[in-house]
PDB file of N, CA and C in Angstrom:
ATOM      1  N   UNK A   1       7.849  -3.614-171.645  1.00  0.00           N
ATOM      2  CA  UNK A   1       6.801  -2.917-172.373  1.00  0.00           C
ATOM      3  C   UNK A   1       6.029  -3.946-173.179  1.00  0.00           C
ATOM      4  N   UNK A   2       5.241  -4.021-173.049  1.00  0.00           N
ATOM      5  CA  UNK A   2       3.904  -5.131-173.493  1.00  0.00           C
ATOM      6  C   UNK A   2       2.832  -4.624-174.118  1.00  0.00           C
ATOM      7  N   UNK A   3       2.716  -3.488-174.026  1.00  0.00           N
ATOM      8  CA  UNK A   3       1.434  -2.821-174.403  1.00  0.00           C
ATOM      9  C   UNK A   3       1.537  -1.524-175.617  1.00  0.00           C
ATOM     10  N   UNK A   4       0.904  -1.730-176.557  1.00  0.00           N
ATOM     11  CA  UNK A   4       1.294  -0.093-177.096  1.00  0.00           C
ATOM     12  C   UNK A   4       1.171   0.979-176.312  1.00  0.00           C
ATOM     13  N   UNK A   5      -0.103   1.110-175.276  1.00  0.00           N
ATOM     14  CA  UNK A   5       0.155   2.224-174.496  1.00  0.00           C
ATOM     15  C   UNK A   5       1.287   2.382-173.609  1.00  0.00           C
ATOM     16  N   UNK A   6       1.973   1.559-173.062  1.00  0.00           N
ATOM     17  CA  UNK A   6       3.208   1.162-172.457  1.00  0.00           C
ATOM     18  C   UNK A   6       4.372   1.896-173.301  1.00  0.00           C
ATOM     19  N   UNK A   7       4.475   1.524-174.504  1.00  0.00           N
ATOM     20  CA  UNK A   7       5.506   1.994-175.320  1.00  0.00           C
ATOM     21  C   UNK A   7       5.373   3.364-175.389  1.00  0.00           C
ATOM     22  N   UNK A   8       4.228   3.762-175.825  1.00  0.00           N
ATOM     23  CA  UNK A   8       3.522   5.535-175.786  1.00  0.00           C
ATOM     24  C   UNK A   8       4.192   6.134-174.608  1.00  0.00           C
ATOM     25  N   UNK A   9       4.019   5.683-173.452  1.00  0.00           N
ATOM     26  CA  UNK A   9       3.963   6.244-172.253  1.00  0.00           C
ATOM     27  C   UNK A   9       5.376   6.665-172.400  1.00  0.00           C
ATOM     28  N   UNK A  10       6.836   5.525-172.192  1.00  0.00           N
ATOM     29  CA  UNK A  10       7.778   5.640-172.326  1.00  0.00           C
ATOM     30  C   UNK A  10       8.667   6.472-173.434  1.00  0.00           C
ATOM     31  N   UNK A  11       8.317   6.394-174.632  1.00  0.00           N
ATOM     32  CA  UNK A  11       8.595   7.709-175.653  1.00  0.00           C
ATOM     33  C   UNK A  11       7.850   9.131-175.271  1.00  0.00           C
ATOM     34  N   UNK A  12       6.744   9.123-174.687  1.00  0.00           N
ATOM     35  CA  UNK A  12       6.514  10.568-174.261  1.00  0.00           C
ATOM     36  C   UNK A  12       7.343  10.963-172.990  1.00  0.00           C
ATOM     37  N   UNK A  13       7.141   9.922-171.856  1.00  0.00           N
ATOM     38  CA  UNK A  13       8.317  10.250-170.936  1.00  0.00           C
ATOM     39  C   UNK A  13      10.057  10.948-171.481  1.00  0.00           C
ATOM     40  N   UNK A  14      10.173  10.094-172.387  1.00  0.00           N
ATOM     41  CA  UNK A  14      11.682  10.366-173.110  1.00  0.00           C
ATOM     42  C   UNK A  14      11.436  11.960-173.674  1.00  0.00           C
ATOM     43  N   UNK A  15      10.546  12.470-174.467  1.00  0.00           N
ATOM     44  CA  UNK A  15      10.213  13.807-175.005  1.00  0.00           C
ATOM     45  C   UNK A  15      10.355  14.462-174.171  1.00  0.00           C
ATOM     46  N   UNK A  16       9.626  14.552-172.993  1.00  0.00           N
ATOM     47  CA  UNK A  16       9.741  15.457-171.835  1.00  0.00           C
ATOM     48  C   UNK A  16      11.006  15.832-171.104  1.00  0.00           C
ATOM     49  N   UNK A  17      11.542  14.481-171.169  1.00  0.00           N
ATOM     50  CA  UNK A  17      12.677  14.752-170.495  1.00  0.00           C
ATOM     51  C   UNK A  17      14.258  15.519-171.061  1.00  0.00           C
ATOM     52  N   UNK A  18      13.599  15.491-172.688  1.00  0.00           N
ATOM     53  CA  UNK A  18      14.688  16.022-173.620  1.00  0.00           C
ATOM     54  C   UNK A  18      14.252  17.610-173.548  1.00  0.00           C
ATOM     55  N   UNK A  19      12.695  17.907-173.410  1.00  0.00           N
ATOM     56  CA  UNK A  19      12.690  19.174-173.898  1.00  0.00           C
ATOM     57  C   UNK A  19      12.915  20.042-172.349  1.00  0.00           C
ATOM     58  N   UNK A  20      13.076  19.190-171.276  1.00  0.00           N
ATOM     59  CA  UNK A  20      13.013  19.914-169.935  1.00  0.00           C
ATOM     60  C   UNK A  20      14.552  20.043-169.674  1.00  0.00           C
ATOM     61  N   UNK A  21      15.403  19.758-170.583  1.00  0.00           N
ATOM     62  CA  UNK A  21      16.313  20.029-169.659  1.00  0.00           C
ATOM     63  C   UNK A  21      17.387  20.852-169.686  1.00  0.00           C
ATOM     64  N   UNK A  22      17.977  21.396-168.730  1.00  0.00           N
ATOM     65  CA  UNK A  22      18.559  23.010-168.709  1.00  0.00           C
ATOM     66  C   UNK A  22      18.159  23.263-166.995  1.00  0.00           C
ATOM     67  N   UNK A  23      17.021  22.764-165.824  1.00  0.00           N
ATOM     68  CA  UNK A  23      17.429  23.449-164.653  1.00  0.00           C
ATOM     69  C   UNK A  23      17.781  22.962-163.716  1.00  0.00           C
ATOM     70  N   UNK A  24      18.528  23.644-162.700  1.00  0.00           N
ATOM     71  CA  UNK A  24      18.820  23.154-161.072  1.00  0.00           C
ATOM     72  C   UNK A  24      17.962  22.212-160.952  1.00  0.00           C
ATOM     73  N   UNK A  25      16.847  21.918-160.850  1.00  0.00           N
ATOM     74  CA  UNK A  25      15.999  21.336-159.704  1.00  0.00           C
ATOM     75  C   UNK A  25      15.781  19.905-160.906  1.00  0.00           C
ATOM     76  N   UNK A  26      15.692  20.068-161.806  1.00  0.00           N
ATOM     77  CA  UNK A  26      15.867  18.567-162.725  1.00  0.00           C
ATOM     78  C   UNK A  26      16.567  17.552-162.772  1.00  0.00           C
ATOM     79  N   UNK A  27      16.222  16.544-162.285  1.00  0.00           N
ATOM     80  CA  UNK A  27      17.156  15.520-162.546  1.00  0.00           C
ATOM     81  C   UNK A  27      18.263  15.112-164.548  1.00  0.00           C
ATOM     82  N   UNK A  28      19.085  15.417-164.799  1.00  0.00           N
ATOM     83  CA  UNK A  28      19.888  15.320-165.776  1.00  0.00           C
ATOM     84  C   UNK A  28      19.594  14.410-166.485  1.00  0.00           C
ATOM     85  N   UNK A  29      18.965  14.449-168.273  1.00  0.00           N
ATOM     86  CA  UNK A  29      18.706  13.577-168.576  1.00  0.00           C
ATOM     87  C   UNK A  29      20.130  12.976-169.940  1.00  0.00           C
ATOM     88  N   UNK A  30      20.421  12.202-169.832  1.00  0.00           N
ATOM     89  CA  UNK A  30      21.554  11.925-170.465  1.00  0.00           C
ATOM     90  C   UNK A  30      21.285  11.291-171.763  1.00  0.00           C
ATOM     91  N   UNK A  31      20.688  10.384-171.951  1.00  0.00           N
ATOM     92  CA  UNK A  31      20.369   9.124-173.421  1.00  0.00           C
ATOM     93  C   UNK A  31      19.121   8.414-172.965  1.00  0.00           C
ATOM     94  N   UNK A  32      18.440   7.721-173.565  1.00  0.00           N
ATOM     95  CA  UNK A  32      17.477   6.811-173.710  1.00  0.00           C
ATOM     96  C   UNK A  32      18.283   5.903-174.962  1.00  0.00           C
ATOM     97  N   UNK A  33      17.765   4.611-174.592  1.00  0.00           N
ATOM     98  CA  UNK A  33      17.927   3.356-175.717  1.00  0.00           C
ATOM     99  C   UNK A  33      17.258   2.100-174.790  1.00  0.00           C
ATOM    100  N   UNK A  34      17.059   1.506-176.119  1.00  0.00           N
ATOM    101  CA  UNK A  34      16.274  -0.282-175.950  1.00  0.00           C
ATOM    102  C   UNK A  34      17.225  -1.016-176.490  1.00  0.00           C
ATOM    103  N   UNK A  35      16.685  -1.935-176.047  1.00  0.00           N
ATOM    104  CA  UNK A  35      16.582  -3.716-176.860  1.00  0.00           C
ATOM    105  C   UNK A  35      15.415  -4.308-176.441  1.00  0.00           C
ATOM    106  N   UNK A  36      15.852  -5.457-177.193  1.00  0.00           N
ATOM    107  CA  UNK A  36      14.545  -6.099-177.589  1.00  0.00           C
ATOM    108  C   UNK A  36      13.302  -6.369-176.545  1.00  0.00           C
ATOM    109  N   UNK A  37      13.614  -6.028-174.979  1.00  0.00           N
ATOM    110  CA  UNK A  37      12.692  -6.917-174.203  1.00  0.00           C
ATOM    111  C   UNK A  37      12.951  -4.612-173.322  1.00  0.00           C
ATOM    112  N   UNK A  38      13.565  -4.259-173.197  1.00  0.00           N
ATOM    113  CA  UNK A  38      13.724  -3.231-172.161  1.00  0.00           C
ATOM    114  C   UNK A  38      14.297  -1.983-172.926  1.00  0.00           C
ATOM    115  N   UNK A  39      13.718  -1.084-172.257  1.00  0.00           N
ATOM    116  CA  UNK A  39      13.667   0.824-172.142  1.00  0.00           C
ATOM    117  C   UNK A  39      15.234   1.272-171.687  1.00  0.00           C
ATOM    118  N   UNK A  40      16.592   1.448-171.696  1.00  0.00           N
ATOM    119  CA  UNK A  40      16.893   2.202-170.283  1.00  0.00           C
ATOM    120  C   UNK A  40      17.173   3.714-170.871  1.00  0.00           C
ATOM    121  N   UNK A  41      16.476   4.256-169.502  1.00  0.00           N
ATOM    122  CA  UNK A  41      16.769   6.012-169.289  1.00  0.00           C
ATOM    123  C   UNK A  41      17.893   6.201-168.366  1.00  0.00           C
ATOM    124  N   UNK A  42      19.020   6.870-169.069  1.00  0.00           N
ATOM    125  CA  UNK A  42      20.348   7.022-168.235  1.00  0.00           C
ATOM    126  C   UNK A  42      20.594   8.718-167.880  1.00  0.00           C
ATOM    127  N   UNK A  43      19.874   8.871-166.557  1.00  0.00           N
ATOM    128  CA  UNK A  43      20.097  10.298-166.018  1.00  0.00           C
ATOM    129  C   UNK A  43      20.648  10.146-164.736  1.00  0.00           C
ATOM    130  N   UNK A  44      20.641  11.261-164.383  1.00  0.00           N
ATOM    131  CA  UNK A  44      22.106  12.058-163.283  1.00  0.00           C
ATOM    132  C   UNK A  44      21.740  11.282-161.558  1.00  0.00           C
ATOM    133  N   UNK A  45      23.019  10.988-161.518  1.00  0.00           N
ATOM    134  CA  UNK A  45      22.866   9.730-160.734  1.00  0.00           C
ATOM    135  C   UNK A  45      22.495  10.854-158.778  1.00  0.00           C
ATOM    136  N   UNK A  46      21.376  10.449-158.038  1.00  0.00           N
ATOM    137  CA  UNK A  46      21.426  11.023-156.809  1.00  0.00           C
ATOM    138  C   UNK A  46      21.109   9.834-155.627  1.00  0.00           C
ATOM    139  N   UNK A  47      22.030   9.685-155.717  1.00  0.00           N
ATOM    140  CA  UNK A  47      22.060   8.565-154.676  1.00  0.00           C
ATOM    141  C   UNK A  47      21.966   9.449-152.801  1.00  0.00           C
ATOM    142  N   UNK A  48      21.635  10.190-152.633  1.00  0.00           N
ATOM    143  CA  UNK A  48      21.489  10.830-151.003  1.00  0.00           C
ATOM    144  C   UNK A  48      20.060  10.805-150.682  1.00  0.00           C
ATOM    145  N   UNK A  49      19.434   9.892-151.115  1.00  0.00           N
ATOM    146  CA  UNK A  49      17.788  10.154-150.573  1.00  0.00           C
ATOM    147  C   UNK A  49      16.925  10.854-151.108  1.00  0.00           C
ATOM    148  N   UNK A  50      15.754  10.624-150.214  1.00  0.00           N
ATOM    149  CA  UNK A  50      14.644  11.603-150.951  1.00  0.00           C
ATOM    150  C   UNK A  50      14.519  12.473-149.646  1.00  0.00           C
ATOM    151  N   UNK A  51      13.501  13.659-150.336  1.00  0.00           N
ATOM    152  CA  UNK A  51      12.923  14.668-149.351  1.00  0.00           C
ATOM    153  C   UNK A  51      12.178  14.106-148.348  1.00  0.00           C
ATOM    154  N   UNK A  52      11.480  12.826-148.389  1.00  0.00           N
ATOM    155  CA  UNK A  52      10.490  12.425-147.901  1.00  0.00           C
ATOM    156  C   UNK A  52      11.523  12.127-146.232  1.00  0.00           C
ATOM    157  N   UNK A  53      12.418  11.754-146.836  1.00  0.00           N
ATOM    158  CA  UNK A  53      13.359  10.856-145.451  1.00  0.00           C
ATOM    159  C   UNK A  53      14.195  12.180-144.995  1.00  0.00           C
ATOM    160  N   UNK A  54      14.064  13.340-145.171  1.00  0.00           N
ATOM    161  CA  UNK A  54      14.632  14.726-144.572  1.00  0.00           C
ATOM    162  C   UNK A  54      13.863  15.180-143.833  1.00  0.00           C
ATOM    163  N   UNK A  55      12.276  15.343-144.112  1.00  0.00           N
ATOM    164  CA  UNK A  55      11.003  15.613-143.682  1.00  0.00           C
ATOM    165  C   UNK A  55      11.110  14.814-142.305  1.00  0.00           C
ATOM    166  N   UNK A  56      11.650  13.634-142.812  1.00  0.00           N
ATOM    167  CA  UNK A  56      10.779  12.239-140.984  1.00  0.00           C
ATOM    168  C   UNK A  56      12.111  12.528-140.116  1.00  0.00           C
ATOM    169  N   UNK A  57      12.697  12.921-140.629  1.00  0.00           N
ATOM    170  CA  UNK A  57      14.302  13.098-140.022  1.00  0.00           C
ATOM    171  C   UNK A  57      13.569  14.255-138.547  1.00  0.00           C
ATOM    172  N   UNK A  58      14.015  15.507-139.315  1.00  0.00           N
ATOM    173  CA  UNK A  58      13.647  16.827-138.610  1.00  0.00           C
ATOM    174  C   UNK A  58      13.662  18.005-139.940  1.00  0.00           C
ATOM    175  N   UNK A  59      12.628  18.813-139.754  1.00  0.00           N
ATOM    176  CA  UNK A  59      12.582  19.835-140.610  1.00  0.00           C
ATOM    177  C   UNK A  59      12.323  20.965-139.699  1.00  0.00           C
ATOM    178  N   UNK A  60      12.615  21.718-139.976  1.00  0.00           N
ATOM    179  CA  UNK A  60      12.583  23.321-139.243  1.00  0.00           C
ATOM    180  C   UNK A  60      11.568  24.056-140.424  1.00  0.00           C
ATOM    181  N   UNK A  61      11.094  25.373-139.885  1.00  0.00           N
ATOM    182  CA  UNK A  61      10.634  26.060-140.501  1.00  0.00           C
ATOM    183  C   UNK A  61      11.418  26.766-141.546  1.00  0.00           C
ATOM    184  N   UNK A  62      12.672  27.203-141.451  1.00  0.00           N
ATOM    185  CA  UNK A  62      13.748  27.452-142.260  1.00  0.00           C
ATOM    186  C   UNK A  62      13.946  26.529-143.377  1.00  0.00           C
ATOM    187  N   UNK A  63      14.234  25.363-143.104  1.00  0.00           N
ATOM    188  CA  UNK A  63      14.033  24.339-144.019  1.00  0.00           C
ATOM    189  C   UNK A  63      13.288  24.045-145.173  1.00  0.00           C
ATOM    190  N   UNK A  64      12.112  23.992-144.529  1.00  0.00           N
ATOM    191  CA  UNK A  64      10.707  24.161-145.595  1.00  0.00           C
ATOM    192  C   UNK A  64      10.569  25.106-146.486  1.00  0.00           C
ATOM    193  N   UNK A  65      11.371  26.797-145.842  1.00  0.00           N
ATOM    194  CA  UNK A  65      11.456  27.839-146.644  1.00  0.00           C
ATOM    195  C   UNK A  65      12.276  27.447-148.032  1.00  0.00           C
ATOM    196  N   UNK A  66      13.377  26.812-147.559  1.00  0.00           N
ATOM    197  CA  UNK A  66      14.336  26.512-148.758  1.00  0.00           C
ATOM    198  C   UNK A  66      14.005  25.618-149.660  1.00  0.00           C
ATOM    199  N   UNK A  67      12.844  24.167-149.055  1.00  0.00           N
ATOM    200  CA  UNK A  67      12.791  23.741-149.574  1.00  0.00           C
ATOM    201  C   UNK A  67      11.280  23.998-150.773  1.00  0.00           C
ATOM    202  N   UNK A  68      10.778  24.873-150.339  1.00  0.00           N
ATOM    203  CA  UNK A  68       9.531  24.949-150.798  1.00  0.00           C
ATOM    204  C   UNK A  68       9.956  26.092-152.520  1.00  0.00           C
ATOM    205  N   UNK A  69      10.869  26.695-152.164  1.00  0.00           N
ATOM    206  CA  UNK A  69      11.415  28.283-153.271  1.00  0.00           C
ATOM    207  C   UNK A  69      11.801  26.552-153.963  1.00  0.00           C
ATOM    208  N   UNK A  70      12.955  26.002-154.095  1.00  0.00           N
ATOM    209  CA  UNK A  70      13.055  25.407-154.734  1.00  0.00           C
ATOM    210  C   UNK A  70      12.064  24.357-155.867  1.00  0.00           C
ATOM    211  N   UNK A  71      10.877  24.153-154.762  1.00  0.00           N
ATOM    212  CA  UNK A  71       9.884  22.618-155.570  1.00  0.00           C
ATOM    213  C   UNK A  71       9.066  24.478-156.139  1.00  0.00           C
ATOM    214  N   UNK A  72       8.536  25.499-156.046  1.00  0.00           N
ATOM    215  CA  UNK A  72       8.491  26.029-157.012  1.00  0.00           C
ATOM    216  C   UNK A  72       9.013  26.775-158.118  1.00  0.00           C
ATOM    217  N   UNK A  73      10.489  26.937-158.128  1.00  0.00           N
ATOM    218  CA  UNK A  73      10.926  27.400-159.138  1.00  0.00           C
ATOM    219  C   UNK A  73      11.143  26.561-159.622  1.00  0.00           C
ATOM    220  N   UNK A  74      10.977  25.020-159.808  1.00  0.00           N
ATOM    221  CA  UNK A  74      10.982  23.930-160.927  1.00  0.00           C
ATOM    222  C   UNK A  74       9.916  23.640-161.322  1.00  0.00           C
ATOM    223  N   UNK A  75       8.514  24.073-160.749  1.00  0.00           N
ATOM    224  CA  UNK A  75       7.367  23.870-161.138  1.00  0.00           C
ATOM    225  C   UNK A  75       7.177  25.394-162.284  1.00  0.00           C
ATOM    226  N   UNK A  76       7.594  26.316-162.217  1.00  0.00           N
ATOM    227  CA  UNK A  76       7.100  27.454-163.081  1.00  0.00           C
ATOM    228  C   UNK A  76       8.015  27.065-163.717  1.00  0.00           C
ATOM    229  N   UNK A  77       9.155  26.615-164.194  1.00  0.00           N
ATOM    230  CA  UNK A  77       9.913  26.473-165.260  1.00  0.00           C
ATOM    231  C   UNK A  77       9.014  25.450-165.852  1.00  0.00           C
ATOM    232  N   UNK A  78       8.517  24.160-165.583  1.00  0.00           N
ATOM    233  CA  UNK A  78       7.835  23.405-166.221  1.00  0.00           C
ATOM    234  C   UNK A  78       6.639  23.812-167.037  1.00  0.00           C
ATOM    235  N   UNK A  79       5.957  24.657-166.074  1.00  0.00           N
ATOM    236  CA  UNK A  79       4.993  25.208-166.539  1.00  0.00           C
ATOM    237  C   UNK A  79       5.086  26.161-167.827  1.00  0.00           C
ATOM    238  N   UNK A  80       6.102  26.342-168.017  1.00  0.00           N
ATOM    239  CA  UNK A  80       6.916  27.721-169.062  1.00  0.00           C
ATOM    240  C   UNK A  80       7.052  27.166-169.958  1.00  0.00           C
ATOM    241  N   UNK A  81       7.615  25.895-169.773  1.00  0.00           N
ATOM    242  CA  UNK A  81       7.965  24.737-171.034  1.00  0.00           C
ATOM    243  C   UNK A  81       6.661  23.940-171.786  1.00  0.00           C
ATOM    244  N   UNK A  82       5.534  24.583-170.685  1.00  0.00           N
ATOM    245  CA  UNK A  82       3.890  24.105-170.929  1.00  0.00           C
ATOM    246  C   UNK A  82       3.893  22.554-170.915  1.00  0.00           C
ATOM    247  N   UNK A  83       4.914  21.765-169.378  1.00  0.00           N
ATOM    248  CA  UNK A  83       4.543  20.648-169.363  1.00  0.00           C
ATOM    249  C   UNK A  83       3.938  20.757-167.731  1.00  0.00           C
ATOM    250  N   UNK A  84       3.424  19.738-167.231  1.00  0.00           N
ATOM    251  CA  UNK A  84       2.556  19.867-166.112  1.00  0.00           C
ATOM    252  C   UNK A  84       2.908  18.625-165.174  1.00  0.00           C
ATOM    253  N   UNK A  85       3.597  18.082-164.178  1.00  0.00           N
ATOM    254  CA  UNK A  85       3.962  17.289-163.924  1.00  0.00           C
ATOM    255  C   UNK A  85       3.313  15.981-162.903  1.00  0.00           C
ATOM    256  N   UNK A  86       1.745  16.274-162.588  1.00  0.00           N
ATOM    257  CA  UNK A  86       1.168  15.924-161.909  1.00  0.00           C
ATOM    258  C   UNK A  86       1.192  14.675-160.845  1.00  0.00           C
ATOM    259  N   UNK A  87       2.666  14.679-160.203  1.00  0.00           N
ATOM    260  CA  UNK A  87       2.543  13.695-159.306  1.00  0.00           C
ATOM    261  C   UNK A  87       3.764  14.025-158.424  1.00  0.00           C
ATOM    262  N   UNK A  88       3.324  15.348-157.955  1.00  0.00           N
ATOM    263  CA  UNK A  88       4.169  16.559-157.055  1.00  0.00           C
ATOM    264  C   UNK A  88       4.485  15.308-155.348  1.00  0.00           C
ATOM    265  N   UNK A  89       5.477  15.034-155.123  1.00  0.00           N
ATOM    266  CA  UNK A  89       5.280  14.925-153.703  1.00  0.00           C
ATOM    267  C   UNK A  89       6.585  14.389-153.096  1.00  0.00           C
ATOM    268  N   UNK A  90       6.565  14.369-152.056  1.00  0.00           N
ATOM    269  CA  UNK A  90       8.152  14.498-151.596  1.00  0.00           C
ATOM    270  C   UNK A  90       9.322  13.246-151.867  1.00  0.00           C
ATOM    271  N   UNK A  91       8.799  12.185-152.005  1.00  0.00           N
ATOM    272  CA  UNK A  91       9.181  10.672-152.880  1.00  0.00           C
ATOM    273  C   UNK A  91       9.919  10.986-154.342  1.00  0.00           C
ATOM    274  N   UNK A  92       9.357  12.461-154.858  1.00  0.00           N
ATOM    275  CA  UNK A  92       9.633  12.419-156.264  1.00  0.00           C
ATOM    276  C   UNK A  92      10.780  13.228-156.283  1.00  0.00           C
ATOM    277  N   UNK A  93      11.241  13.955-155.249  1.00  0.00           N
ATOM    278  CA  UNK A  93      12.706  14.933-154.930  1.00  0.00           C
ATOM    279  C   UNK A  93      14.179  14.208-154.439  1.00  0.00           C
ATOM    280  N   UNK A  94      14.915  14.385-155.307  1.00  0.00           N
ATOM    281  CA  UNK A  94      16.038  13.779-154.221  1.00  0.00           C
ATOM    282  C   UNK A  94      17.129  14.354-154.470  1.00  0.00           C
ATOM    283  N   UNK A  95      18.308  14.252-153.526  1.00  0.00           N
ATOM    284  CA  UNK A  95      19.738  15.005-153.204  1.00  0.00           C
ATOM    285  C   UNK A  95      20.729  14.316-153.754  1.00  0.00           C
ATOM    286  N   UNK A  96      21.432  14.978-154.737  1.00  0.00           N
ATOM    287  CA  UNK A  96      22.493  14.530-154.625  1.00  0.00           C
ATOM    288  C   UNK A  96      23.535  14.508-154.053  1.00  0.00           C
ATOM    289  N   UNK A  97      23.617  15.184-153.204  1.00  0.00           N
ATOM    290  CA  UNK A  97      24.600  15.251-152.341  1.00  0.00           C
ATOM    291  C   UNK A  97      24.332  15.163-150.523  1.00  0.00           C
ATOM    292  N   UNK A  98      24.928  14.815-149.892  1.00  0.00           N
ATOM    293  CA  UNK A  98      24.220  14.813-148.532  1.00  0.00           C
ATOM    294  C   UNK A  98      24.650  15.787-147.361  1.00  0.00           C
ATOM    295  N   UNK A  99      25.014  17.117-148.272  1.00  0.00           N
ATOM    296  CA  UNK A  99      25.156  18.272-147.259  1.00  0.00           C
ATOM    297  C   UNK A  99      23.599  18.890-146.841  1.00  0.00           C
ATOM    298  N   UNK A 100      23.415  19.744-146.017  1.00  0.00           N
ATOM    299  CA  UNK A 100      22.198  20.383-145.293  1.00  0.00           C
ATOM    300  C   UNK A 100      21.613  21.737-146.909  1.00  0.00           C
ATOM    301  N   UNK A 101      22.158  21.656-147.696  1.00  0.00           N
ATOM    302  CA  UNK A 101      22.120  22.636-148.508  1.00  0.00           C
ATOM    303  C   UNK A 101      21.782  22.472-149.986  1.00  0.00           C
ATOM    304  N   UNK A 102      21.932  21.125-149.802  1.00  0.00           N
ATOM    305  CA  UNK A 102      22.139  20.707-151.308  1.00  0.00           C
ATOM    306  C   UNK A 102      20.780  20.913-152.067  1.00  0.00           C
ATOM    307  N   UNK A 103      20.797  20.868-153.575  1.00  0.00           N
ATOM    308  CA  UNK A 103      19.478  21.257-154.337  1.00  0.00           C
ATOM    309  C   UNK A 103      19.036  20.179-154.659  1.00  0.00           C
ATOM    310  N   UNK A 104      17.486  20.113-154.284  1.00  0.00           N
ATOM    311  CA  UNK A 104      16.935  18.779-154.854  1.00  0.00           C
ATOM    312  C   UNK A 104      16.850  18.536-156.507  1.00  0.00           C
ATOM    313  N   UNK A 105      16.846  17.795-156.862  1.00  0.00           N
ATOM    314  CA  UNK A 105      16.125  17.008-158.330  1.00  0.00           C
ATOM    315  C   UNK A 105      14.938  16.722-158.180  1.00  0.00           C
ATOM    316  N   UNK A 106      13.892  16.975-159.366  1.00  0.00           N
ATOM    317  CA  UNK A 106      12.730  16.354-159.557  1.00  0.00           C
ATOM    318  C   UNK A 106      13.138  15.385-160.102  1.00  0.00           C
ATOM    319  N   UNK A 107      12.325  14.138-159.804  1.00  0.00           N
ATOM    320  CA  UNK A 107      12.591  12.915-160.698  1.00  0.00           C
ATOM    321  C   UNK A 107      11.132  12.524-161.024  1.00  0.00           C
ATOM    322  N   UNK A 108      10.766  11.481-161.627  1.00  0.00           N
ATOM    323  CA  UNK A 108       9.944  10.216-162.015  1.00  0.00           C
ATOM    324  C   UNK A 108       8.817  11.254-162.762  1.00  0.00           C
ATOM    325  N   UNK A 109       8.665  10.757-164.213  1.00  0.00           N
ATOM    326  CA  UNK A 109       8.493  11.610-165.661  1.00  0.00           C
ATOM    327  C   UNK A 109       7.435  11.152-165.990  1.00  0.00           C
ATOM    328  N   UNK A 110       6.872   9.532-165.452  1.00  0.00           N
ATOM    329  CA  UNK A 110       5.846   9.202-165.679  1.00  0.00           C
ATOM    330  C   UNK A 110       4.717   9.633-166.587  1.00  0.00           C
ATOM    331  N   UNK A 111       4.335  10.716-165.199  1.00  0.00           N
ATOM    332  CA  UNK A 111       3.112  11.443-165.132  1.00  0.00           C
ATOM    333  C   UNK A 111       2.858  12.803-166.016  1.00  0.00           C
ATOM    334  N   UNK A 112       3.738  12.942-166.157  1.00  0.00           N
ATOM    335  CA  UNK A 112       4.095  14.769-167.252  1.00  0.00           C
ATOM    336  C   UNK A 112       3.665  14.533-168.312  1.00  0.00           C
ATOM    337  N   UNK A 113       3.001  15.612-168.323  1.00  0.00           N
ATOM    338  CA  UNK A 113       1.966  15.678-169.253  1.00  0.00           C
ATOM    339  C   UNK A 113       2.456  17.079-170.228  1.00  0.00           C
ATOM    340  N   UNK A 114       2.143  17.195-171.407  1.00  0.00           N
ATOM    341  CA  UNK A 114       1.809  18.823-171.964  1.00  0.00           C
ATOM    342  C   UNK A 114       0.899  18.803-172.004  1.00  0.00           C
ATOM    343  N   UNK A 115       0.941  20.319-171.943  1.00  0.00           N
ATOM    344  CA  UNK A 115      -0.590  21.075-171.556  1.00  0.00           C
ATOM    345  C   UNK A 115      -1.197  21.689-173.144  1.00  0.00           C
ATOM    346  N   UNK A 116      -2.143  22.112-173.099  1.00  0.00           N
ATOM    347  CA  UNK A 116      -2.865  22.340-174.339  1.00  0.00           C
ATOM    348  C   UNK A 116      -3.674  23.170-174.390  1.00  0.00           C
ATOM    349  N   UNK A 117      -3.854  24.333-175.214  1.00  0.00           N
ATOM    350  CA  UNK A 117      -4.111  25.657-175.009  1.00  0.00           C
ATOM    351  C   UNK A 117      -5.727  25.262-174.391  1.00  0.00           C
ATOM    352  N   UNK A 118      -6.260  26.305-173.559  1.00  0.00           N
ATOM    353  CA  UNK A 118      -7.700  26.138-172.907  1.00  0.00           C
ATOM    354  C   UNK A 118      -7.916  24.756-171.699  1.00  0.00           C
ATOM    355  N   UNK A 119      -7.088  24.012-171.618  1.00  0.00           N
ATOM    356  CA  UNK A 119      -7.108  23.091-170.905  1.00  0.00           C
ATOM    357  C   UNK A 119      -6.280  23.219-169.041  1.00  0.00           C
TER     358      UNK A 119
END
């Protein structure tokens, strides 16, 4: 982090991720802490891939069904919490587990924004 906006970015990332958490489809946020040169964010470990590499695999129409109820019932919970996550896409989902069933995580906080009345 080099930049004040840099630092901004990373404490609002950290906010979001404290006030989002409670659902299935969230990646687990555990602690934030620094030192002197680095950030680390310590959340719920999903080491089985992303959606993106399920998609190139094979997807069925069934599939998509399951997977689609899921990427929106984590988007209206966000939305509920009046944060907005704007960088929706299949890179940003991943499994923790590597059965045919398992529930994705949203990850990467970057971009989440709150929203603001009229906007």
């Amino acid at each position: 982090m080099t930049t004040a906006i840099s630092v901004e970015d990373v404490h609002r990332e950290v906010k979001i991720l404290k006030a989002l958490s409670g659902h299935i489809h969230l990646v687990k946020f555990y602690e934030a802490c620094k030192d002197a040169n680095d950030v680390y964010i310590v959340m719920e470990l999903c080491e089985c891939g992303e959606l993106l590499d399920r998609i190139l695999l094979r997807y069925t129409e069934e599939d998509a069904k399951f997977v689609i109820v899921q990427i929106l019932s984590v988007v209206a919970f966000c939305h509920l919490q009046g944060v907005v996550h704007r960088d929706l896409k299949p890179e940003n989902f991943l499994f923790s587990f590597r059965n045919e069933d398992a529930n994705m995580k949203l990850i990467d906080f970057g971009l989440f924004h709150f929203m603001r009345p009229g906007e």
